[in-house]
PDB file of N, CA and C in Angstrom:
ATOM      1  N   UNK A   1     -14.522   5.460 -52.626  1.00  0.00           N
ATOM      2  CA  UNK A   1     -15.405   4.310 -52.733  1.00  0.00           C
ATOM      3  C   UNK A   1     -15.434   3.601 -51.380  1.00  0.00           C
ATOM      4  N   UNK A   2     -16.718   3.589 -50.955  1.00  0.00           N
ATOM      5  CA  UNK A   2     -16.668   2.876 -49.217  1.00  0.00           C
ATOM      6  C   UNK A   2     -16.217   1.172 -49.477  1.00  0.00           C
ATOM      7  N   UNK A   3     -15.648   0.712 -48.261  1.00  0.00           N
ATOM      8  CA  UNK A   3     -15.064  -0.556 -48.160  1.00  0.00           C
ATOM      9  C   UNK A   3     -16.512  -1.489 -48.430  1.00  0.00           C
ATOM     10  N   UNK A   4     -16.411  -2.561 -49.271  1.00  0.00           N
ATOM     11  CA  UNK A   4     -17.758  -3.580 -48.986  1.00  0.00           C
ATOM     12  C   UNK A   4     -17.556  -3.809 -47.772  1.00  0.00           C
ATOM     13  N   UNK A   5     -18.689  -4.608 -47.204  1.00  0.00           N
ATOM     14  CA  UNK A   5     -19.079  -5.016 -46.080  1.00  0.00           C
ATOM     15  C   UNK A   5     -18.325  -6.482 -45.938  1.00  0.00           C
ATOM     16  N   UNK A   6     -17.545  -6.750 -44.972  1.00  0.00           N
ATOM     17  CA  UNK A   6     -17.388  -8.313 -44.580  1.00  0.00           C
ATOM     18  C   UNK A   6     -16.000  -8.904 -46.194  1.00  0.00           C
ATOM     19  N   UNK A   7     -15.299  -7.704 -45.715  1.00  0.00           N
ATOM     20  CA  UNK A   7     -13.885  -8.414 -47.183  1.00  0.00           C
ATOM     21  C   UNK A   7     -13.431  -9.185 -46.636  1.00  0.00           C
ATOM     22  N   UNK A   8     -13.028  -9.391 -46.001  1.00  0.00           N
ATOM     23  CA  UNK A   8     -12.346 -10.869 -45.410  1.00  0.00           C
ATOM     24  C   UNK A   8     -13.032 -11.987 -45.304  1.00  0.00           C
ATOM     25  N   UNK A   9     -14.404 -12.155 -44.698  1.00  0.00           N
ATOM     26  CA  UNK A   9     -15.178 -13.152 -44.956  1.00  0.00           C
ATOM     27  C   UNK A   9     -15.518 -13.336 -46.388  1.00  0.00           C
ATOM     28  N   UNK A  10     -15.946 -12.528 -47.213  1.00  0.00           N
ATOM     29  CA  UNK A  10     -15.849 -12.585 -48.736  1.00  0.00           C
ATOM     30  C   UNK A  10     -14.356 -13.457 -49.547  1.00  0.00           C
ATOM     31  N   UNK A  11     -13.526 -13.019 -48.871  1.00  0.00           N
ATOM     32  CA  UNK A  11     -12.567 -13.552 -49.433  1.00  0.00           C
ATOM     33  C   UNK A  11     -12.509 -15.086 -49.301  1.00  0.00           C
ATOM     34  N   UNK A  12     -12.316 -15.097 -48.231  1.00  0.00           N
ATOM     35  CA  UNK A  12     -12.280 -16.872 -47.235  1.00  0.00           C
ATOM     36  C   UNK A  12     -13.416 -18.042 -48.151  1.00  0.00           C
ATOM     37  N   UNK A  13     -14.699 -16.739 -48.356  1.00  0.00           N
ATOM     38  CA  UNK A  13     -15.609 -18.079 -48.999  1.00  0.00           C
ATOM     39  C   UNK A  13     -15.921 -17.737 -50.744  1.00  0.00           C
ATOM     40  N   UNK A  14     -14.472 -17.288 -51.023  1.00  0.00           N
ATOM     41  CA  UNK A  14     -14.471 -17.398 -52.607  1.00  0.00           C
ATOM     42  C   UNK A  14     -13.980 -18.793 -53.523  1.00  0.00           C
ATOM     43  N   UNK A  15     -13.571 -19.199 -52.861  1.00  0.00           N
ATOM     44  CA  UNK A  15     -13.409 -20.457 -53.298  1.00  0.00           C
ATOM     45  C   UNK A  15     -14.167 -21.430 -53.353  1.00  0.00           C
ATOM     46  N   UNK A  16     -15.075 -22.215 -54.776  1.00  0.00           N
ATOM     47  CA  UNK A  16     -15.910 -23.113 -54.581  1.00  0.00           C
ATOM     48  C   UNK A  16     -16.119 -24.418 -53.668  1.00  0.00           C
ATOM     49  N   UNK A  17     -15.145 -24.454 -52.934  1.00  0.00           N
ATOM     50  CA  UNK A  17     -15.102 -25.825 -51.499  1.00  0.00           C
ATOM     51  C   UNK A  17     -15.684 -24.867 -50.443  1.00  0.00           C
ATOM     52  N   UNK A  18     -16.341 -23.548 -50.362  1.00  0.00           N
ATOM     53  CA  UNK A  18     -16.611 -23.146 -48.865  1.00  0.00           C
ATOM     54  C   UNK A  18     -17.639 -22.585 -49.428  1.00  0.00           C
ATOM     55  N   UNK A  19     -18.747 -23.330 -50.372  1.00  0.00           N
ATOM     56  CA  UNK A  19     -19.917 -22.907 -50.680  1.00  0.00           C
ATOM     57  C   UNK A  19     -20.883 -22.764 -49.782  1.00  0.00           C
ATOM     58  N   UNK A  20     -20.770 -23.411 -48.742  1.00  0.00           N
ATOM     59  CA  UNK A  20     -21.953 -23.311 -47.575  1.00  0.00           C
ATOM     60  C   UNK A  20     -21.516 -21.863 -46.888  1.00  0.00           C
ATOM     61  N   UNK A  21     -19.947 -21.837 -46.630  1.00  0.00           N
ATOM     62  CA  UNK A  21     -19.958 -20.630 -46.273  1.00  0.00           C
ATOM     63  C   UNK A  21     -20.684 -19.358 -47.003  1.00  0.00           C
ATOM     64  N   UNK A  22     -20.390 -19.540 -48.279  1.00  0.00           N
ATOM     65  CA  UNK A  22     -20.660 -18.295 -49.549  1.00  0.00           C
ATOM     66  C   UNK A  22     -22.166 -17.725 -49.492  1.00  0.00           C
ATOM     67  N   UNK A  23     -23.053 -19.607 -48.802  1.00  0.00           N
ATOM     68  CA  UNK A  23     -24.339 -18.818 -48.650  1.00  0.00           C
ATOM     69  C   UNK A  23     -24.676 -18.507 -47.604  1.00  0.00           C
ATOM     70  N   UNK A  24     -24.395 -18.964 -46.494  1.00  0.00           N
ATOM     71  CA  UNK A  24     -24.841 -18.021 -44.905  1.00  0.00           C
ATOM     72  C   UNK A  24     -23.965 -17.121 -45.285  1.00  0.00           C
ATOM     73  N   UNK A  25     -23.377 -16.009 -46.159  1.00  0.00           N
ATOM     74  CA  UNK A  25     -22.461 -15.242 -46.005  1.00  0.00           C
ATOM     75  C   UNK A  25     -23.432 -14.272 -46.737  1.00  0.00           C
ATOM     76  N   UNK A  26     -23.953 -15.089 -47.791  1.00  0.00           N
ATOM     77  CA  UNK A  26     -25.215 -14.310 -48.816  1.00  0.00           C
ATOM     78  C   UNK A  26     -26.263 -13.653 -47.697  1.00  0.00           C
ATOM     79  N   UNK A  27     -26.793 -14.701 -47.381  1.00  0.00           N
ATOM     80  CA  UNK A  27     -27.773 -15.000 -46.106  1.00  0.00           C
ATOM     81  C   UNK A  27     -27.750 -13.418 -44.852  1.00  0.00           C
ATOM     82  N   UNK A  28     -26.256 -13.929 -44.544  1.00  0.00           N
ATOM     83  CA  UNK A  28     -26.473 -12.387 -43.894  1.00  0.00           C
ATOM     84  C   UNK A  28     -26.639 -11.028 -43.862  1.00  0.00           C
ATOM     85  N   UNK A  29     -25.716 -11.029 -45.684  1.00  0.00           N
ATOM     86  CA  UNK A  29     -26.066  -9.341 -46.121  1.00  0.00           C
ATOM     87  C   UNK A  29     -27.378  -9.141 -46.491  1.00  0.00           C
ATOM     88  N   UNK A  30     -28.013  -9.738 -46.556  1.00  0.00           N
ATOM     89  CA  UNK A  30     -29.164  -9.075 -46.899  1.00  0.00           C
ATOM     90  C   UNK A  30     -30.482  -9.505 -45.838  1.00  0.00           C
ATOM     91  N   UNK A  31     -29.917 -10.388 -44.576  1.00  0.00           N
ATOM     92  CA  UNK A  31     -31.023 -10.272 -43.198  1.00  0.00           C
ATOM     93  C   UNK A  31     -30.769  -8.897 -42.590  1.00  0.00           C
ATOM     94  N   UNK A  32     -32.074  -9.083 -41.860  1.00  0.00           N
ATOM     95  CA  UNK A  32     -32.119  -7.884 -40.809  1.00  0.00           C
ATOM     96  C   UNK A  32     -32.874  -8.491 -39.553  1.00  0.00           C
ATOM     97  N   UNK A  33     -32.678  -7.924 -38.435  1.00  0.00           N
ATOM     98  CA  UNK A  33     -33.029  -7.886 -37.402  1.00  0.00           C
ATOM     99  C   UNK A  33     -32.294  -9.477 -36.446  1.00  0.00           C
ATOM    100  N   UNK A  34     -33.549 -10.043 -36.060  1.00  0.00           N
ATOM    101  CA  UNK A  34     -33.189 -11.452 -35.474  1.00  0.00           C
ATOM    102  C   UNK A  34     -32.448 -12.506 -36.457  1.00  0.00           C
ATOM    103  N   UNK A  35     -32.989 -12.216 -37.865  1.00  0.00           N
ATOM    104  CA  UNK A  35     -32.763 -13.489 -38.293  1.00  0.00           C
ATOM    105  C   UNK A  35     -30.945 -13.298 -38.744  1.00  0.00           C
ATOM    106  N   UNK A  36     -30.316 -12.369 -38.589  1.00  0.00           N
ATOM    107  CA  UNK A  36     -29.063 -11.525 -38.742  1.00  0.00           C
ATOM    108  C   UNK A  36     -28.488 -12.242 -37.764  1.00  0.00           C
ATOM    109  N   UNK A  37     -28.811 -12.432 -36.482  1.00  0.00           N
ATOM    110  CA  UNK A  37     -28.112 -12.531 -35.035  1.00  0.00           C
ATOM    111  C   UNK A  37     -28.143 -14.218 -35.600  1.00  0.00           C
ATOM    112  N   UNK A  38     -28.961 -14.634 -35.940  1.00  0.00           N
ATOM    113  CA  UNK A  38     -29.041 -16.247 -35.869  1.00  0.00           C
ATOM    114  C   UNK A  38     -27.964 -16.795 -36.941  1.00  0.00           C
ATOM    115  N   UNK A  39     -27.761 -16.308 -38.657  1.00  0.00           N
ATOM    116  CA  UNK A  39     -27.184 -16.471 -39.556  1.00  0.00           C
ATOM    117  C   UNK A  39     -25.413 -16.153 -38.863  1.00  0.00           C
ATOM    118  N   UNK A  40     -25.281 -15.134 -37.861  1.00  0.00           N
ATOM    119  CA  UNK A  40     -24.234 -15.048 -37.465  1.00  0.00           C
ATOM    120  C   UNK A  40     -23.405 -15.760 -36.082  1.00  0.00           C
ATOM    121  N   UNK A  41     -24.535 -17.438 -35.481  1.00  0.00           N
ATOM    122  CA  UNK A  41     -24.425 -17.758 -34.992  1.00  0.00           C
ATOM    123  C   UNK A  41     -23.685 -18.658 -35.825  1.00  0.00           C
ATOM    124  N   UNK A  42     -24.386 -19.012 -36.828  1.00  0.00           N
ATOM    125  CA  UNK A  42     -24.361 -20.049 -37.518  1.00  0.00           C
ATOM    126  C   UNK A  42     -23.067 -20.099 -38.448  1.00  0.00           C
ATOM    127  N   UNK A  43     -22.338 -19.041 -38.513  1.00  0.00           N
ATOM    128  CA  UNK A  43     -21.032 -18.400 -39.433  1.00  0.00           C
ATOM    129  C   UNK A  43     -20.112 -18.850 -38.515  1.00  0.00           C
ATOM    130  N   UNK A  44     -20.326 -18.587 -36.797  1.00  0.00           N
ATOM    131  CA  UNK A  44     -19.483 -18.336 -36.302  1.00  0.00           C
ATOM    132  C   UNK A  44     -18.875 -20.086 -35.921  1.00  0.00           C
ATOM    133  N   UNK A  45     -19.928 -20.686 -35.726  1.00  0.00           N
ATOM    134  CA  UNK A  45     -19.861 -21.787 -35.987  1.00  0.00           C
ATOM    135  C   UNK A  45     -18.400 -22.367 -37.495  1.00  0.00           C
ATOM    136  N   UNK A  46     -18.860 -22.225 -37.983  1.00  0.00           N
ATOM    137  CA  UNK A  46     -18.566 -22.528 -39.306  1.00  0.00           C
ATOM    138  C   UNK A  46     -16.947 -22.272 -38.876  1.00  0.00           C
ATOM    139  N   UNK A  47     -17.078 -20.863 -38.878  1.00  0.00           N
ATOM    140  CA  UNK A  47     -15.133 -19.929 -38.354  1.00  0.00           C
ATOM    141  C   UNK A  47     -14.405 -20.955 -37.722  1.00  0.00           C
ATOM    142  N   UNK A  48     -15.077 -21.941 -36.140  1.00  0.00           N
ATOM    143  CA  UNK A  48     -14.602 -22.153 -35.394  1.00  0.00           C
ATOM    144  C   UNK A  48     -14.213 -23.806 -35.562  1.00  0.00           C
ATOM    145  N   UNK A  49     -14.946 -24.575 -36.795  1.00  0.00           N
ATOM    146  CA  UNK A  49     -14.548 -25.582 -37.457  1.00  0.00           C
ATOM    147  C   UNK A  49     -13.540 -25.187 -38.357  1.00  0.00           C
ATOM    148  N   UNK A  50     -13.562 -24.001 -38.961  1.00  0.00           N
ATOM    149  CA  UNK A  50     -11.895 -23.819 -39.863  1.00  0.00           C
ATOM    150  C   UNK A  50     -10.812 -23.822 -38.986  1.00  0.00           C
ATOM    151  N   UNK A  51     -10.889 -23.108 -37.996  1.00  0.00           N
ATOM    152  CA  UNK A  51      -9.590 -22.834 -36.749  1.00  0.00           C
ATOM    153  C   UNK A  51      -9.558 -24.272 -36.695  1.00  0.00           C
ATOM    154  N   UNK A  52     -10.635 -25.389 -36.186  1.00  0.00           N
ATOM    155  CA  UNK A  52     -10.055 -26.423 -36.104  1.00  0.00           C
ATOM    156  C   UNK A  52      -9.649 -27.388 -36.434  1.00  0.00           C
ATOM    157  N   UNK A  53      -9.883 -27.034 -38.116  1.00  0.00           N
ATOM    158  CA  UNK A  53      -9.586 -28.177 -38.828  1.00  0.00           C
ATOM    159  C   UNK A  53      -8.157 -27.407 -39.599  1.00  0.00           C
ATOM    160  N   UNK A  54      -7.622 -26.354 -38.750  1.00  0.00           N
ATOM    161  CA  UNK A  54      -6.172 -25.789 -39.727  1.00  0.00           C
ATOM    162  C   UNK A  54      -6.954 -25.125 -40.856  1.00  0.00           C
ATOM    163  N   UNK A  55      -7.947 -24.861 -41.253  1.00  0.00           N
ATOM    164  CA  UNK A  55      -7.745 -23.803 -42.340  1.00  0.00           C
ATOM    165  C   UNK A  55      -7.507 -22.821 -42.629  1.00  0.00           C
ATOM    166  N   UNK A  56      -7.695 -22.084 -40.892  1.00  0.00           N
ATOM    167  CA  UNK A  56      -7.500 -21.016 -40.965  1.00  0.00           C
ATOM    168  C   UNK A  56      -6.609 -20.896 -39.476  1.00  0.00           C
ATOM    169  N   UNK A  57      -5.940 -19.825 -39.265  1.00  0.00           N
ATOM    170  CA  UNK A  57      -5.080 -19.520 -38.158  1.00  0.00           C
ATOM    171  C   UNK A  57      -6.117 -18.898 -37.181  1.00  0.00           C
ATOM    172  N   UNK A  58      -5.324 -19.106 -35.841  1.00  0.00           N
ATOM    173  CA  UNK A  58      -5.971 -18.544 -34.845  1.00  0.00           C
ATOM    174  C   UNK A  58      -6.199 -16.611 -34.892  1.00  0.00           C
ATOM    175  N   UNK A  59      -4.852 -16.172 -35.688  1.00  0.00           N
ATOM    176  CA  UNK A  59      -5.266 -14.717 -35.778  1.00  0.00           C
ATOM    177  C   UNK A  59      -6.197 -14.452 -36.878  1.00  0.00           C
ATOM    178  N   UNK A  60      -6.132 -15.207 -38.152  1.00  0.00           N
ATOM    179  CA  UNK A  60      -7.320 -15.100 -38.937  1.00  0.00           C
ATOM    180  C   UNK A  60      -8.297 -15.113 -38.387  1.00  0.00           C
ATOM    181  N   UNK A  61      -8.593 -16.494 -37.478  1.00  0.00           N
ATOM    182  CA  UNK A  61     -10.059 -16.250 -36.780  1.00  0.00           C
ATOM    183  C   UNK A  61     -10.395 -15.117 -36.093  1.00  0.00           C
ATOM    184  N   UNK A  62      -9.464 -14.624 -35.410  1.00  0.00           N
ATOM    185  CA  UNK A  62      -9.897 -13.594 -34.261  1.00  0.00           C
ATOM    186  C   UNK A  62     -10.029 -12.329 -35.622  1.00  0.00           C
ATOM    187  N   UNK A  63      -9.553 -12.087 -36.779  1.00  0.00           N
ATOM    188  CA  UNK A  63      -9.990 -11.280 -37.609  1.00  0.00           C
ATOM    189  C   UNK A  63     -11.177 -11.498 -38.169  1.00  0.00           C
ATOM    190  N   UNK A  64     -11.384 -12.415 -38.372  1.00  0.00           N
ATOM    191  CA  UNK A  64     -13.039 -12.563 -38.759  1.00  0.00           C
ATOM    192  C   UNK A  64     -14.289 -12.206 -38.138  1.00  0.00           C
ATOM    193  N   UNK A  65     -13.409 -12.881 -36.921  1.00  0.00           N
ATOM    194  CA  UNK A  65     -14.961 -12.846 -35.955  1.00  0.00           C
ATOM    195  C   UNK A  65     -15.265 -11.678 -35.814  1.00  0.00           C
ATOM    196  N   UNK A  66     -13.766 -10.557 -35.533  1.00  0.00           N
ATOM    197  CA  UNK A  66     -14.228  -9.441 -35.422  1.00  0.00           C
ATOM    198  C   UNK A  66     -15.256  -8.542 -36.665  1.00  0.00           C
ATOM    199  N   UNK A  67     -14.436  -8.966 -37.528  1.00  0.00           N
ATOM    200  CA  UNK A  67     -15.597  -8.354 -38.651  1.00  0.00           C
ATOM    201  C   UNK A  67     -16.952  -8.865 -38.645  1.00  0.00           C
ATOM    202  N   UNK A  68     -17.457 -10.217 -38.492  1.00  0.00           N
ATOM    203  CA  UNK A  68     -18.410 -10.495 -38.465  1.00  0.00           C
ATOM    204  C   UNK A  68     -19.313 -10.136 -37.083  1.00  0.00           C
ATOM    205  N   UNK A  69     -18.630  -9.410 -35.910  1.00  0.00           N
ATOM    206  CA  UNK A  69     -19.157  -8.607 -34.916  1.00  0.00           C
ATOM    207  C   UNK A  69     -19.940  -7.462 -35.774  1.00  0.00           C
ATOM    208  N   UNK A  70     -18.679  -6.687 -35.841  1.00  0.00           N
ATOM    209  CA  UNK A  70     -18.452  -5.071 -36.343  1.00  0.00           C
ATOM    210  C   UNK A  70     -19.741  -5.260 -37.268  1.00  0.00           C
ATOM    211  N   UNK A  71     -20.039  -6.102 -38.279  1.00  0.00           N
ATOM    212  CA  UNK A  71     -20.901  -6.423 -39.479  1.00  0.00           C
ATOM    213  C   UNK A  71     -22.675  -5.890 -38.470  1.00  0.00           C
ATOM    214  N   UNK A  72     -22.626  -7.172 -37.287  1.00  0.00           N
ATOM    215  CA  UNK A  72     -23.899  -7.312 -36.961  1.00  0.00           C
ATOM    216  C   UNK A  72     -24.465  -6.717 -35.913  1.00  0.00           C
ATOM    217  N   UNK A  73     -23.096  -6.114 -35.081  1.00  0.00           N
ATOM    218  CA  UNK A  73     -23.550  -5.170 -33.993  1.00  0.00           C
ATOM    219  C   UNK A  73     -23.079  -3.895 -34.041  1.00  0.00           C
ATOM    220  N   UNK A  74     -22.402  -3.555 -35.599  1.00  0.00           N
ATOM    221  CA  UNK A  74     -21.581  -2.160 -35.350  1.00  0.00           C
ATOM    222  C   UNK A  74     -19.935  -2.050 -34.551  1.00  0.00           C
ATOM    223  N   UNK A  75     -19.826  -0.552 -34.939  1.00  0.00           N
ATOM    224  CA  UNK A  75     -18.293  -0.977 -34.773  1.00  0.00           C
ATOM    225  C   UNK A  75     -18.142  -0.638 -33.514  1.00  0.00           C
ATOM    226  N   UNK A  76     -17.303  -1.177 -32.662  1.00  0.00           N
ATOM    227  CA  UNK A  76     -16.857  -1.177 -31.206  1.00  0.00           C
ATOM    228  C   UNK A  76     -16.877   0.670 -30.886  1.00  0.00           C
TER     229      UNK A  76
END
């Protein structure tokens, strides 16, 4: 069974307090092209207010972001 797309970000915005996350998260699986690059500006954003408000650790972040790379530009 192939891995879903984006488990870690899935995980992070399962909880009903990171509903905004849950929907730019919606938002992105199913954009394509430009509007993909923009929804993942807008995530990354989001990532970089958790790092700073402690919700998330600095290696969590750097795990995310990477997935949310890997997600929109493919894997390294």
């Amino acid at each position: 069974m192939p891995t879903p797309p984006l488990p870690l970000l899935k995980a992070l915005a399962a909880t009903p307090e990171r509903y905004i996350l849950a929907m730019f998260l919606k938002d992105l699986i199913s954009a394509t092209g430009e509007a993909r690059h923009d929804i993942k500006q807008r995530l990354g954003g989001i990532l970089c207010a958790y790092l700073e408000l402690d919700v998330i650790t600095a290696d969590q972040y750097n795990a995310l972001a990477a997935e949310l790379h890997a997600f929109v530009w493919g894997q390294a």
